[in-house]
Protein backbone atom coordinates (compact mmCIF):
# COMPACT_ATOMS: atom_id res chain seq x y z
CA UNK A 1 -3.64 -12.04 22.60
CA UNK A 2 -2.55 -8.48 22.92
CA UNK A 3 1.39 -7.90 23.30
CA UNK A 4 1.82 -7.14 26.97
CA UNK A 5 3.97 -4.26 26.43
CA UNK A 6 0.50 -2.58 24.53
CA UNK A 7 -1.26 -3.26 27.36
CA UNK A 8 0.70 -1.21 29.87
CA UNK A 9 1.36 1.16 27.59
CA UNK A 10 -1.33 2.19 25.44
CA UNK A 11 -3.81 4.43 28.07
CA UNK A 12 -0.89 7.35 27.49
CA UNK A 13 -1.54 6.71 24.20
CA UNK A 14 -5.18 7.17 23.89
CA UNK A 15 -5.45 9.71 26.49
CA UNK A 16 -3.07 12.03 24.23
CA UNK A 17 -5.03 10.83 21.11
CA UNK A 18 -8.36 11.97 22.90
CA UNK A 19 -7.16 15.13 24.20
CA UNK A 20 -5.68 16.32 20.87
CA UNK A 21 -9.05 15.58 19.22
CA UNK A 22 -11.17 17.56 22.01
CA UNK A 23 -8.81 19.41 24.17
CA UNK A 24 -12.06 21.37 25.78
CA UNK A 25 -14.90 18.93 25.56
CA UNK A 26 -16.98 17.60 22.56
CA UNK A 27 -19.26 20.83 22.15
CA UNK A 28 -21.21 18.93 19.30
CA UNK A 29 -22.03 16.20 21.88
CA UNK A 30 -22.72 18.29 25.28
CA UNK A 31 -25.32 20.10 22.48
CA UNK A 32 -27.47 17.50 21.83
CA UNK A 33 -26.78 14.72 24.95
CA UNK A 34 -26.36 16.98 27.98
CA UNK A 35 -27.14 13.98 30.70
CA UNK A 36 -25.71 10.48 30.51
CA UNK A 37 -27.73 8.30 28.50
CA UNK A 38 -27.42 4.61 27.63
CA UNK A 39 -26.80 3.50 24.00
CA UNK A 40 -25.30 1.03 21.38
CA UNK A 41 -23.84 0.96 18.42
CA UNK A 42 -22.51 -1.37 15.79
CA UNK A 43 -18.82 -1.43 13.80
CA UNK A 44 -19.33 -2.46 10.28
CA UNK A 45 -16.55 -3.19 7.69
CA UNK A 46 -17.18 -1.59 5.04
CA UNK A 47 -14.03 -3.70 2.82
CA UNK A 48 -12.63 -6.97 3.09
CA UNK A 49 -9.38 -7.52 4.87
CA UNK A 50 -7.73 -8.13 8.53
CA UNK A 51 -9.29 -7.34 11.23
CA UNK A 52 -6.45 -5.74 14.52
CA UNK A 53 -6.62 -3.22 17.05
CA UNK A 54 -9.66 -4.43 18.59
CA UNK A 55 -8.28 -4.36 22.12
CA UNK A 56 -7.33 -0.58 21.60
CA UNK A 57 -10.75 0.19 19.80
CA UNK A 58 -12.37 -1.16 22.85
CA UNK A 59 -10.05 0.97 25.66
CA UNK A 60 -11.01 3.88 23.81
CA UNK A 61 -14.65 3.93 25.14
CA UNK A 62 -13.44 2.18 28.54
CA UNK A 63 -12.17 5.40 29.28
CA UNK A 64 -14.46 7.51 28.70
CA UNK A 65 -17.26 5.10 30.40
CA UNK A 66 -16.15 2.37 32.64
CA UNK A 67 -19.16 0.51 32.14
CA UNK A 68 -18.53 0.48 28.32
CA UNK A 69 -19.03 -3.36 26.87
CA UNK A 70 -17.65 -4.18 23.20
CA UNK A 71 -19.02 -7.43 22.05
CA UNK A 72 -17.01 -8.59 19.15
CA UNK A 73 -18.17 -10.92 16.51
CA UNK A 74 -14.34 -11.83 15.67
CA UNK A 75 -11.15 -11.61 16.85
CA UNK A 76 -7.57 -9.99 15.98
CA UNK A 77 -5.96 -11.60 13.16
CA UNK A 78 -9.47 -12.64 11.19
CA UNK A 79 -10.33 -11.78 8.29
CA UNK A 80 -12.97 -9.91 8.02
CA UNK A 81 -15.78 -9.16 4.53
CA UNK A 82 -17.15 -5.86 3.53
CA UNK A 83 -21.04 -5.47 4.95
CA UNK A 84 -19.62 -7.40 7.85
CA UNK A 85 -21.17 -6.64 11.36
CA UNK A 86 -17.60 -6.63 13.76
CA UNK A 87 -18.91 -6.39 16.81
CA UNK A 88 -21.33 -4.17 19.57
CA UNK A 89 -20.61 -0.98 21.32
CA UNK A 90 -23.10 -0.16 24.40
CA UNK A 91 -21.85 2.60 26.59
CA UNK A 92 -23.25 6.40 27.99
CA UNK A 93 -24.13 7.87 24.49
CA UNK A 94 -21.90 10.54 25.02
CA UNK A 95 -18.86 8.41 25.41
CA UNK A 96 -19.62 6.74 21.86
CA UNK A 97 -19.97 9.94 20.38
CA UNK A 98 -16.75 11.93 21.97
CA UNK A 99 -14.94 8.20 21.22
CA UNK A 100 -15.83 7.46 17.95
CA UNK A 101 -13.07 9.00 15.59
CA UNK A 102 -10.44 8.23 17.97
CA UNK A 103 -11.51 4.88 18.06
CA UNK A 104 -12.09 3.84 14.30
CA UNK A 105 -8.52 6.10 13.81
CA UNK A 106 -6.79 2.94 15.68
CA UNK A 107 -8.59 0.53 14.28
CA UNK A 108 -8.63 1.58 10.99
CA UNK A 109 -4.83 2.02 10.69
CA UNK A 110 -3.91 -1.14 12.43
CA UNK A 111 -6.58 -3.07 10.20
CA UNK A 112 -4.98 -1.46 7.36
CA UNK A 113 -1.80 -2.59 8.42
CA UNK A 114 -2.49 -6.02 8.83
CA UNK A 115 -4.60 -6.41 5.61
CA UNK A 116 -1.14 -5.01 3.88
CA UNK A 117 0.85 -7.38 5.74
CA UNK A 118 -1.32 -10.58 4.74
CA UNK A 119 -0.43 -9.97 1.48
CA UNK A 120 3.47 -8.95 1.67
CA UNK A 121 3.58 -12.34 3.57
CA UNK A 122 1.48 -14.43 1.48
CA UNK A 123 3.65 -13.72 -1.55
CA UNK A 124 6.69 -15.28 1.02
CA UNK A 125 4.82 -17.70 2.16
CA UNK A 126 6.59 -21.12 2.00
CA UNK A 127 10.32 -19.98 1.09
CA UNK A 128 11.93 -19.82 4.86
CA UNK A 129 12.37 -16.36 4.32
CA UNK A 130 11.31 -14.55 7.14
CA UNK A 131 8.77 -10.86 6.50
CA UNK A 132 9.73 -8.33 9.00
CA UNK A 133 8.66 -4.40 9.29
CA UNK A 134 11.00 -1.15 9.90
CA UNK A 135 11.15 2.00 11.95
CA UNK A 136 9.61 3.90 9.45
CA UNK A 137 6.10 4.39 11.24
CA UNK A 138 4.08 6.83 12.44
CA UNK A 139 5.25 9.12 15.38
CA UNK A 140 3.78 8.32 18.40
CA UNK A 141 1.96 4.83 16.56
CA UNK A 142 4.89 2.05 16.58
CA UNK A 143 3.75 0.49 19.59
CA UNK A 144 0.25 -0.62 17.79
CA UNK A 145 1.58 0.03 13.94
CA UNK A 146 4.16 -3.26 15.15
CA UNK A 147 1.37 -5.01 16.63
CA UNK A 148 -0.69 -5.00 13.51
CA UNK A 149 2.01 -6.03 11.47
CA UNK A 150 2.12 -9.14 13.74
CA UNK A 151 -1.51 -9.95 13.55
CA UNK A 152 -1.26 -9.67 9.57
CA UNK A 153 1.59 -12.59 9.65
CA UNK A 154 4.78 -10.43 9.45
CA UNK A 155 7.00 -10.77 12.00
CA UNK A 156 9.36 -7.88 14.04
CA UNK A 157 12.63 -6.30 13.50
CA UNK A 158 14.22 -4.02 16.38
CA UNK A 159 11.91 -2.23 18.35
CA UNK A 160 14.31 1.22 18.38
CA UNK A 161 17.64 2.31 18.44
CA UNK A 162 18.23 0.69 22.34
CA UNK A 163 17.58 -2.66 21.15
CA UNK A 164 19.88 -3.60 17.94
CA UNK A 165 22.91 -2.71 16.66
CA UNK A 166 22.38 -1.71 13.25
CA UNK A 167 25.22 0.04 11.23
CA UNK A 168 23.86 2.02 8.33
CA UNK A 169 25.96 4.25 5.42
CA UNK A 170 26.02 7.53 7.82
CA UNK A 171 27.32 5.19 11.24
CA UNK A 172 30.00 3.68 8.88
CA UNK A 173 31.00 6.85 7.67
CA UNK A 174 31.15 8.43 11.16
CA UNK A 175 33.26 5.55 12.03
CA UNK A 176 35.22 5.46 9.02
CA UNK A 177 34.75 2.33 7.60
CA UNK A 178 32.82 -0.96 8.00
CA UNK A 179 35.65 -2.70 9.69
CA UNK A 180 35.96 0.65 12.46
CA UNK A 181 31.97 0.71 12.87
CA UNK A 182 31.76 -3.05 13.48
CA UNK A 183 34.99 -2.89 15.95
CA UNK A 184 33.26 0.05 17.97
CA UNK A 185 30.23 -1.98 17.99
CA UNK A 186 31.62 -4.89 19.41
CA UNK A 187 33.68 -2.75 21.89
CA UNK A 188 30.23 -0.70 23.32
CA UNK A 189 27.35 -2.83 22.95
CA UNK A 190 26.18 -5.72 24.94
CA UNK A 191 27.64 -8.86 24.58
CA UNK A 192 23.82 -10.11 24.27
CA UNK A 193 23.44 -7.98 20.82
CA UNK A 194 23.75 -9.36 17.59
CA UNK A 195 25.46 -6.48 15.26
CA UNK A 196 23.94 -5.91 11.79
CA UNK A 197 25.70 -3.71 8.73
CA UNK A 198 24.29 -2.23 6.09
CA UNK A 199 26.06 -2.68 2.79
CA UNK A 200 25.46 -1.89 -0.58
CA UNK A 201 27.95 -3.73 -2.94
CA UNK A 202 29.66 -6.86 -2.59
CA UNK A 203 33.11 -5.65 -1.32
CA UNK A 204 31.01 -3.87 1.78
CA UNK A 205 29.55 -7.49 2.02
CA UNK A 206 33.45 -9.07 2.17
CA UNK A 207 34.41 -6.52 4.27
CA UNK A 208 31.17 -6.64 7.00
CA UNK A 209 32.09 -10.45 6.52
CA UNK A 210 35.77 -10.46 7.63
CA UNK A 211 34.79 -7.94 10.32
CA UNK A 212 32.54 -9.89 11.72
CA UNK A 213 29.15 -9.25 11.15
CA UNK A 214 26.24 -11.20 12.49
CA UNK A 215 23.33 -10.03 10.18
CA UNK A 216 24.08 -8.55 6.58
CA UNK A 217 21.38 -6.12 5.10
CA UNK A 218 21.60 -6.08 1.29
CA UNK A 219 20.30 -2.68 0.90
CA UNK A 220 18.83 -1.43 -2.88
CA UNK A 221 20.88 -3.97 -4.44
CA UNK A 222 20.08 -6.11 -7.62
CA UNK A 223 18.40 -9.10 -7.14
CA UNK A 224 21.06 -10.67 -9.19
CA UNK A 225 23.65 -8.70 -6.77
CA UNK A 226 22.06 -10.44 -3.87
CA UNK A 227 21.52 -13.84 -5.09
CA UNK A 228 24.94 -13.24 -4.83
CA UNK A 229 25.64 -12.07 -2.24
CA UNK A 230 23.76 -14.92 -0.82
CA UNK A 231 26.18 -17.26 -1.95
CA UNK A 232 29.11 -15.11 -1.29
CA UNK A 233 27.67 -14.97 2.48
CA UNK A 234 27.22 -19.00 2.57
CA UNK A 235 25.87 -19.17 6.01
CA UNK A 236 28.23 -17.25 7.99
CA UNK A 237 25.89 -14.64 8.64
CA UNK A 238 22.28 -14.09 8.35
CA UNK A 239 21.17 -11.98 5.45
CA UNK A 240 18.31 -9.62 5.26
CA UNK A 241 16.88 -7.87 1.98
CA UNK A 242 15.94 -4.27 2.04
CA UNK A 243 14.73 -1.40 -0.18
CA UNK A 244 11.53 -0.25 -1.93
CA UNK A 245 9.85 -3.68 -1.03
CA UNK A 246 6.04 -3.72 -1.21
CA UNK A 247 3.04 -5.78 -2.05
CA UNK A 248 3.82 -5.61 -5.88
CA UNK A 249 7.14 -6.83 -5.67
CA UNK A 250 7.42 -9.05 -2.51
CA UNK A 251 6.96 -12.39 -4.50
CA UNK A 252 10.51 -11.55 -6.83
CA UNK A 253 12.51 -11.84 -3.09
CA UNK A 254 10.91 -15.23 -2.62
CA UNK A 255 13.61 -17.27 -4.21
CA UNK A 256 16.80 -15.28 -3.24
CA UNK A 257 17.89 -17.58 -0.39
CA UNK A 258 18.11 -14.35 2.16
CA UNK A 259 17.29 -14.97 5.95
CA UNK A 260 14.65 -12.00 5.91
CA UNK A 261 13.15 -9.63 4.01
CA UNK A 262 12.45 -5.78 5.64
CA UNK A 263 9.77 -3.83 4.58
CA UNK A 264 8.58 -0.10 5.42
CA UNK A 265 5.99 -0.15 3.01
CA UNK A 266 3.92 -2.46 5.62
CA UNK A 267 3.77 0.88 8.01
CA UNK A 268 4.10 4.23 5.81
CA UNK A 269 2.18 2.82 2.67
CA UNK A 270 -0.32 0.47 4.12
CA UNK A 271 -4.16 2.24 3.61
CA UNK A 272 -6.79 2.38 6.30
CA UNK A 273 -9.32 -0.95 6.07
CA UNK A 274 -12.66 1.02 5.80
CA UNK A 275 -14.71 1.06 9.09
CA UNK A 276 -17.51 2.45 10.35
CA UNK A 277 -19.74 3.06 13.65
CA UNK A 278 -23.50 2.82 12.40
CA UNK A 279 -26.96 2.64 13.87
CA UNK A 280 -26.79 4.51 16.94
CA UNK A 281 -29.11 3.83 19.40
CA UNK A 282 -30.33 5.53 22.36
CA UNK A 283 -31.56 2.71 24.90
CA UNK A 284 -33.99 3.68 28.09
């Protein structure tokens, strides 16, 4: 099922998207369908991988036609082959024209995503170590970038800066030390938020440790720096791995004992999943 928060959220989002893409009409469309006529078409994969964003692939040509109808063939979260028929778009011909790109542009990207994902996690699978994505996504995109990293298997760290406490090298040196930023965390955040520090050797892992720290991120260290710190840790806080993690490399975190392991990659590297909108049809 959709994440609610999508839901209420994402007709701002497409109306921008479709506004940027024809801020004055569709002149190609008006040319050659001038009066509403029905029609279908069919989405076709044209590479394997995970299918997500159908729900926002579908609103798309909602809004331009009310009486649009998708009729998928599978659901969020499935994986999906190349030559694959997805599913059925019937709407006003000129709302599958003007909706196309915009359409496929969500879908395609959050497919991408989850495809990515699916294999970040599968090379976790099993361990108790926990996959989770970043802030480093597209402007204006997180909202559906976060959902497709949940439909490939990952799971989700903080939303945005209002939701987590999270202490990196520049906060500590504002602050003047991990002990300081921890201490002014504790005194201005609610009680109801866990504080996490970013630390880069061992001693910032002692000191995040004495101060209090709820979640330790292990940021471009060794792997032998973080077994480690693992050990060092022993329990008293939860530990997250970070830096330059992707699909080649996920499987060497797997036995490293950490709590979770964060990964950008799964947003700003993750390519499309191929798409298309074929076979257009002009009905009656």
């Amino acid at each position: 099922m959709t994440d609610p928060m999508i839901q209420m959220q994402m007709d701002d989002h497409i109306r921008a998207a479709l506004r940027e893409d024809m801020p004055f009409g569709d002149v190609s469309t008006t040319s050659v369908m001038p009066e509403p006529r029905p029609g279908r078409v069919r989405l076709l994969s044209k590479a394997d991988g995970v299918i997500a964003g159908l729900a926002v692939f579908s609103r798309v040509f909602s809004l331009l036609d009310p009486a649009a109808r998708v009729t998928a063939h599978v659901a969020d979260g499935d994986v999906v082959s190349a030559g694959q028929e997805l599913a059925v778009v019937e709407a006003d011909v000129r709302a599958l024209l003007e909706g196309e790109r915009t359409a496929l542009n969500y879908l395609q990207r959050m497919s991408g995503i989850a495809t990515y994902t699916a294999r970040v996690a599968a090379a976790l699978a099993g361990t108790g170590t926990t996959l989770v994505c970043t802030r480093k996504t597209t402007p204006g995109m997180r909202l559906f970038e976060r959902e497709a990293v949940r439909l490939g298997g990952g799971s989700l760290h903080r939303f945005g800066l209002s939701d987590g406490v999270l202490l990196k090298d520049n906060h500590i040196d504002a602050a003047g030390g991990v002990a300081a930023a921890v201490a002014a965390a504790r005194a201005a955040a609610p009680f109801v938020d866990k504080v996490e520090v970013e630390c880069e050797t061992l001693d910032m892992v002692e000191e995040a440790l004495a101060a209090g720290a709820d979640v330790i991120m292990l940021d471009n260290m060794s792997h032998d720096a973080m077994r480690e710190a693992v050990a060092l840790v022993a329990g008293r806080a939860q530990t997250e791995a970070s830096g330059n993690v992707d699909a080649a490399n996920a499987s060497s975190y797997a036995d490293l004992g950490v709590d979770f392991v964060s990964c950008g990659a799964l947003t700003h590297s993750a390519p499309i999943l191929d798409l298309s909108l074929k076979h257009l049809e002009v009905l009656g």
